[in-house]
N, C-alpha and C. Protein backbone atom coordinates (compact mmCIF):
# COMPACT_ATOMS: atom_id res chain seq x y z
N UNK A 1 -9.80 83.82 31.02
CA UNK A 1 -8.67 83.36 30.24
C UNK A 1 -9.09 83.18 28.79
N UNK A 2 -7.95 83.35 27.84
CA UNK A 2 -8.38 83.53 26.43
C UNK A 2 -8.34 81.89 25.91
N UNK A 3 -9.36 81.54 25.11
CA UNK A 3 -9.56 80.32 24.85
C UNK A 3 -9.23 79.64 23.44
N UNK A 4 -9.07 80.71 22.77
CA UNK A 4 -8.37 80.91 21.62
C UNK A 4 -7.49 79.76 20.82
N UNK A 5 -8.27 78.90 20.02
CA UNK A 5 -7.32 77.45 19.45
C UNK A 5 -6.05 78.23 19.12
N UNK A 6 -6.02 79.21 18.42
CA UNK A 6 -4.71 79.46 17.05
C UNK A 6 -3.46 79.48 17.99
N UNK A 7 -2.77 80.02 19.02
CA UNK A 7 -2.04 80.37 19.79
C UNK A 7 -1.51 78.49 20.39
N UNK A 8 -2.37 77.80 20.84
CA UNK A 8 -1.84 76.19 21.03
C UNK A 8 -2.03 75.72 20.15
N UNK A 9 -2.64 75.78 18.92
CA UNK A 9 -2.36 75.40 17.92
C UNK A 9 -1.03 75.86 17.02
N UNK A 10 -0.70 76.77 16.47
CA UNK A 10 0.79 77.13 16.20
C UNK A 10 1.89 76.92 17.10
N UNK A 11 2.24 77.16 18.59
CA UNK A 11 3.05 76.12 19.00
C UNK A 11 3.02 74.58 18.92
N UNK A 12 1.89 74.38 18.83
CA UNK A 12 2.34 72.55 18.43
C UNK A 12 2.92 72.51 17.19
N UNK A 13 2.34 72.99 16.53
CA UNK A 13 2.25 72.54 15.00
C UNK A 13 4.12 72.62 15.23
N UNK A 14 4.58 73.96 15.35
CA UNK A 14 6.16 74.59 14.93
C UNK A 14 6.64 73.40 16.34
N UNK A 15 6.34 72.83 17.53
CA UNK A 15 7.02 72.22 18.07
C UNK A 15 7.09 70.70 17.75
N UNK A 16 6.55 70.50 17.07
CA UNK A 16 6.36 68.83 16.35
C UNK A 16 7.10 68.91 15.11
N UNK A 17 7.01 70.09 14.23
CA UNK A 17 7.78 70.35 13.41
C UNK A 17 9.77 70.34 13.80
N UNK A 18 9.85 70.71 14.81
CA UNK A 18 11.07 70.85 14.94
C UNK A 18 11.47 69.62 15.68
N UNK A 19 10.38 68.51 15.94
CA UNK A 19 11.04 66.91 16.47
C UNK A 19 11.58 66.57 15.38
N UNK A 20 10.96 66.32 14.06
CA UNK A 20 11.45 66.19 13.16
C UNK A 20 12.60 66.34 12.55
N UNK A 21 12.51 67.76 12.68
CA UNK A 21 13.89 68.39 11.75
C UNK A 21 15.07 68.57 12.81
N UNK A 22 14.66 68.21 14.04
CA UNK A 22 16.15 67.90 15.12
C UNK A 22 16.39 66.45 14.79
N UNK A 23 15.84 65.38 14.68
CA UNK A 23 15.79 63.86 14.54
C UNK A 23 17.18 63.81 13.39
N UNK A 24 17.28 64.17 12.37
CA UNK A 24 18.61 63.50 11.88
C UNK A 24 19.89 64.09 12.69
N UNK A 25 19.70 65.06 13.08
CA UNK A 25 21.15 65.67 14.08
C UNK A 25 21.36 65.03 15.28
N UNK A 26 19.90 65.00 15.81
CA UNK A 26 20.10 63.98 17.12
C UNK A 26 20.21 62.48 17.50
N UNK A 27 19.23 61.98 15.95
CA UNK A 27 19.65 60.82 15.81
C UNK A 27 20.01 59.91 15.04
N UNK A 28 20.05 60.71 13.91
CA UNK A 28 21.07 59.92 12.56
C UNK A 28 20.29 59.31 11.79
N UNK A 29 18.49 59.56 12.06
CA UNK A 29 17.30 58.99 11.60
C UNK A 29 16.77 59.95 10.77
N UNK A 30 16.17 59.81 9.81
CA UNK A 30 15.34 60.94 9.38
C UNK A 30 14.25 60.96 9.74
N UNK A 31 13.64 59.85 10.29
CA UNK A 31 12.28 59.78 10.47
C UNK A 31 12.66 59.72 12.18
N UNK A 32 11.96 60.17 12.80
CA UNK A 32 12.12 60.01 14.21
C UNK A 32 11.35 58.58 14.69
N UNK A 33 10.70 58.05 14.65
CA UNK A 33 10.19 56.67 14.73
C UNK A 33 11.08 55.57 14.37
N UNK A 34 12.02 55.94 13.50
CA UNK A 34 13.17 55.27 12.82
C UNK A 34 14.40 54.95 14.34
N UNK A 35 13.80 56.03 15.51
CA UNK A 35 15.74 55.85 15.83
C UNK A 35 15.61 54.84 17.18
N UNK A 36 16.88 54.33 17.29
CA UNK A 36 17.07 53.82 18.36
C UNK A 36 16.65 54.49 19.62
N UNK A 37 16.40 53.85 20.66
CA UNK A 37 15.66 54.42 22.03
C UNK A 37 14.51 55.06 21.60
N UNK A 38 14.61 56.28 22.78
CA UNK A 38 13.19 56.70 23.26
C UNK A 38 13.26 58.10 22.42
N UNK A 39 13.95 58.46 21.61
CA UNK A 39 13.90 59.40 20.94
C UNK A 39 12.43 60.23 21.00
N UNK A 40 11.77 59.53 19.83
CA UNK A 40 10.56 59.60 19.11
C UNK A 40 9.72 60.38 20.72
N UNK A 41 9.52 59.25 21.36
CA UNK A 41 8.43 59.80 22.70
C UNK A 41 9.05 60.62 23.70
N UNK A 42 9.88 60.79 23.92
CA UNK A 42 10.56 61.79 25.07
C UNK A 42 10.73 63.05 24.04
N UNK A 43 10.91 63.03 22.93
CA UNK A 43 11.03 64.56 22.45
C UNK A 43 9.17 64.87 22.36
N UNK A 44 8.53 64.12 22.06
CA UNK A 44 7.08 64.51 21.96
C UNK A 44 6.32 64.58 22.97
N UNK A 45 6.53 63.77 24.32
CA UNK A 45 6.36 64.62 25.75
C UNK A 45 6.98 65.67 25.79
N UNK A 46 8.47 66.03 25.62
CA UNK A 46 8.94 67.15 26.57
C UNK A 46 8.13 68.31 25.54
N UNK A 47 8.28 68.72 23.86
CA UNK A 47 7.88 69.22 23.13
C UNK A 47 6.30 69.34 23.37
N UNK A 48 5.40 68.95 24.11
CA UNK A 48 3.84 68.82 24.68
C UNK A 48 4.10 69.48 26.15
N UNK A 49 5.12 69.32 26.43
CA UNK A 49 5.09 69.80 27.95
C UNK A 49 5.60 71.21 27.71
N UNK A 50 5.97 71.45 26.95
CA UNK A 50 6.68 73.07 26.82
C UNK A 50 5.10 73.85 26.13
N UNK A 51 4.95 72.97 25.26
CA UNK A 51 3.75 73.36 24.59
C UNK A 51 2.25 74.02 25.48
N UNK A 52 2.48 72.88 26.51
CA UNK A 52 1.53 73.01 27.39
C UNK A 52 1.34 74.06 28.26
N UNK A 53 2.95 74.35 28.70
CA UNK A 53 3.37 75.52 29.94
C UNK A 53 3.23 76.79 28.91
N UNK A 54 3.58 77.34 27.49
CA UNK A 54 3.12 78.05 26.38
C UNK A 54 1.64 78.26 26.68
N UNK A 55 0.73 77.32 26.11
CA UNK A 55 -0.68 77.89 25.66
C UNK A 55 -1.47 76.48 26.13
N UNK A 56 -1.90 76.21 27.18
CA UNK A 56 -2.04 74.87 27.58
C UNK A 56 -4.08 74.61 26.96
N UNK A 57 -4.82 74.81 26.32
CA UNK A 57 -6.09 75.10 26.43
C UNK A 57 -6.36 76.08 25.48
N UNK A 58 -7.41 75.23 24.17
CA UNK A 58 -7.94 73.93 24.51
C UNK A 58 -6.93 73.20 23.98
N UNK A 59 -7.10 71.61 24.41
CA UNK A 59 -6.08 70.63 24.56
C UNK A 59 -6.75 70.17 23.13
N UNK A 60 -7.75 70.50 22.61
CA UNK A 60 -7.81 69.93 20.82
C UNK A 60 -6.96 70.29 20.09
N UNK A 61 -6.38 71.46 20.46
CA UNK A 61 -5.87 72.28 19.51
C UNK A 61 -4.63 71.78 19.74
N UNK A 62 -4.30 71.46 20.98
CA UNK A 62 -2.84 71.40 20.72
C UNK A 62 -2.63 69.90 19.80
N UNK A 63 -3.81 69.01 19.94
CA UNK A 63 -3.61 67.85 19.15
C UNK A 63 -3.47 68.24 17.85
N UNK A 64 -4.70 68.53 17.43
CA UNK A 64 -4.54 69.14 15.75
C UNK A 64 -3.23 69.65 15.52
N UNK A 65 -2.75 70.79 16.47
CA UNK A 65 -1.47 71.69 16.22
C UNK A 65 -0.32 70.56 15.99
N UNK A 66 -0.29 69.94 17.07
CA UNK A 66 0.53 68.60 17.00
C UNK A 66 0.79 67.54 15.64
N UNK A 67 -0.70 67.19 15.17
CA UNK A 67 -0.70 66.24 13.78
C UNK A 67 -0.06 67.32 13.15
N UNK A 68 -0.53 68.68 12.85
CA UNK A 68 -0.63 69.25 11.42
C UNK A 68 1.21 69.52 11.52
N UNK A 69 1.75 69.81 12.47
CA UNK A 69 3.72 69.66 12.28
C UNK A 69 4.12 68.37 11.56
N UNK A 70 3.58 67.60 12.25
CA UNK A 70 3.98 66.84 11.71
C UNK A 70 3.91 66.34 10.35
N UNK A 71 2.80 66.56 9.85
CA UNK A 71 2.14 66.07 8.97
C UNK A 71 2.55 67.48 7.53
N UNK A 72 3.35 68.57 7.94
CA UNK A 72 3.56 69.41 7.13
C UNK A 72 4.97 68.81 7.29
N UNK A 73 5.66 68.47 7.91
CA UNK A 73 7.39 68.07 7.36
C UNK A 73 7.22 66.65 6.58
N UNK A 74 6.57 65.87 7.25
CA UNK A 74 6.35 64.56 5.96
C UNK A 74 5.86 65.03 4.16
N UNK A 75 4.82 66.17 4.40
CA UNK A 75 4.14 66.45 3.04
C UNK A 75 5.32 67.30 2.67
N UNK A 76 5.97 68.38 3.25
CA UNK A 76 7.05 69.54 2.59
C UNK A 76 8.42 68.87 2.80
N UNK A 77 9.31 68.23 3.12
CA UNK A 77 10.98 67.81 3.86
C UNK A 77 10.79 66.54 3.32
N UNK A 78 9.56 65.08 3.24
CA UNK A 78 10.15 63.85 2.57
C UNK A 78 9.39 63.78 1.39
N UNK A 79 9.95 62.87 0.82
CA UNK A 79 9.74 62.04 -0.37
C UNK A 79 7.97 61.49 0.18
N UNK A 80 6.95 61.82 -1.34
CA UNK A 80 5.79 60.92 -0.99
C UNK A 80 6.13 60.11 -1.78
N UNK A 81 5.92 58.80 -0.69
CA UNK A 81 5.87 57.15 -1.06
C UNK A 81 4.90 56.65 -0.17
N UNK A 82 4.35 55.28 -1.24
CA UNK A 82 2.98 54.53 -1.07
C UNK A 82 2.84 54.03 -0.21
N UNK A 83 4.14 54.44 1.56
CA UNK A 83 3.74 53.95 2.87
C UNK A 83 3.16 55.62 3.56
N UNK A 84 3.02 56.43 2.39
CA UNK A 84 2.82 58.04 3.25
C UNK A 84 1.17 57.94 4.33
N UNK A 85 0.07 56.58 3.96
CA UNK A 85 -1.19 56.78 4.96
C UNK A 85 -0.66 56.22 6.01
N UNK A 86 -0.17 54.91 5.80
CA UNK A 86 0.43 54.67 7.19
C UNK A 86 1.51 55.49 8.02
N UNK A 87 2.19 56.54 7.71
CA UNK A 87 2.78 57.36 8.24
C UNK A 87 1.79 58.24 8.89
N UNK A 88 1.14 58.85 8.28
CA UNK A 88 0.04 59.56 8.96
C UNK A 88 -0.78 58.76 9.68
N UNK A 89 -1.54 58.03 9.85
CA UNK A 89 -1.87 56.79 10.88
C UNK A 89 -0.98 57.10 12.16
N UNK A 90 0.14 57.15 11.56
CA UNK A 90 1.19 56.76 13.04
C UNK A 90 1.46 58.30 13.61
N UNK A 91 1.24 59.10 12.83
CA UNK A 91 1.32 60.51 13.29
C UNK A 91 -0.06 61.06 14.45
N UNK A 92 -1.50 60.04 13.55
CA UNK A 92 -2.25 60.75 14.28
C UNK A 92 -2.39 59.97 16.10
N UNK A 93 -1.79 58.73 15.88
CA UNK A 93 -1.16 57.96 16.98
C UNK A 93 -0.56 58.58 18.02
N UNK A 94 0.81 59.22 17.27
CA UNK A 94 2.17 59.23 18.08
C UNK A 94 1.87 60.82 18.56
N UNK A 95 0.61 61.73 17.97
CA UNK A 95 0.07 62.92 18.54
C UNK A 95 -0.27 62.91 20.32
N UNK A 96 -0.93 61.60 20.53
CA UNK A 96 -1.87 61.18 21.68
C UNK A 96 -0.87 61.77 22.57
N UNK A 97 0.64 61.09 22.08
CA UNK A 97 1.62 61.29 23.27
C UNK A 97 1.56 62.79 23.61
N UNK A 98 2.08 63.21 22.54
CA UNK A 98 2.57 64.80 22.13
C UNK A 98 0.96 65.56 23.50
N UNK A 99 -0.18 65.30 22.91
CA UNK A 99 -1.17 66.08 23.94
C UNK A 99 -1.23 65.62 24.94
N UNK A 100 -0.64 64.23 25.21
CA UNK A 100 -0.60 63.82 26.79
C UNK A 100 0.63 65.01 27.89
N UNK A 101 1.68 65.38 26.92
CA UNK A 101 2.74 66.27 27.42
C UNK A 101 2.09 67.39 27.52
N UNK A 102 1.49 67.99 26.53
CA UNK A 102 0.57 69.30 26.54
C UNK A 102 -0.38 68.98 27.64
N UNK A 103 -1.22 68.08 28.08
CA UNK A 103 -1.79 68.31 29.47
C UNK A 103 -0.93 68.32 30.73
N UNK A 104 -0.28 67.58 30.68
CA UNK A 104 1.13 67.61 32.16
C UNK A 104 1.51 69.11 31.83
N UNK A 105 1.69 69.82 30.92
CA UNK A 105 2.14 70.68 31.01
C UNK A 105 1.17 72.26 31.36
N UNK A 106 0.03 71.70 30.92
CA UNK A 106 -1.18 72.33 31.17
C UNK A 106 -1.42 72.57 33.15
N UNK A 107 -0.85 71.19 33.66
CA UNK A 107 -1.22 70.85 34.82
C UNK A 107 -0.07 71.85 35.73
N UNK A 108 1.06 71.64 34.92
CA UNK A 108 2.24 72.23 35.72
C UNK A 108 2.10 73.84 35.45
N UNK A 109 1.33 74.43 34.65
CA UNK A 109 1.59 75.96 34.51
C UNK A 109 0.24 76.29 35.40
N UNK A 110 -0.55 75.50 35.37
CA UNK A 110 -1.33 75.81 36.74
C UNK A 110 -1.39 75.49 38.08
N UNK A 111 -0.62 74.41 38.80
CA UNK A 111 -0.10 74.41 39.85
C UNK A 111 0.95 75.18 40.22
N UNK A 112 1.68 75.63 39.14
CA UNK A 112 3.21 76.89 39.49
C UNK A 112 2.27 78.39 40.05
N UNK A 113 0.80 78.45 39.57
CA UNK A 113 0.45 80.01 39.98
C UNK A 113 -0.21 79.45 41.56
């Protein structure tokens, strides 16, 4: 099997990217951490779990892939302001989830064969 970071790395990155930029349509938040409920963590499991059943391995990559979405719509889509380290702090945090979905999902594309 090909072991290849770039491949789980670019789906994270573009699937963390698009929690984001679904978050004001879905929840009237711009920041997804911002919204009421479970927003924030159920889109970053299921978005890790798709990720996972995609390109599940290695699971670094999908972390990195994971921060760096995120961390490219905060730097390109908001405003930098003097809470932007603690945003990233919470990005490299709220990633853990995101690769916890990428392994369940890792788990499920290899129990389906």
């Amino acid at each position: 099997m090909n072991r290849s970071p770039i491949r789980p790395f670019l789906i994270a990155t573009v699937a963390t990217f698009a929690v984001w930029a679904l978050s004001p349509w879905l929840t009237g938040h711009v920041e997804p951490w911002d919204a009421d409920g479970w927003y924030y963590a159920v889109a970053l499991v299921l978005s890790g779990v798709l990720s996972g059943l995609l390109a599940p391995k290695p699971l670094w990559a999908l972390y990195l892939g994971g921060m760096a979405g995120q961390v490219l719509y905060l730097l390109l889509l908001r405003p930098i302001d003097p809470l932007l380290g603690v945003g990233l702090l919470f990005v490299s945090l709220w990633s853990l989830v995101f690769v916890t979905g990428g392994f369940i999902g890792g788990r499920l594309r290899r129990w389906s064969r």
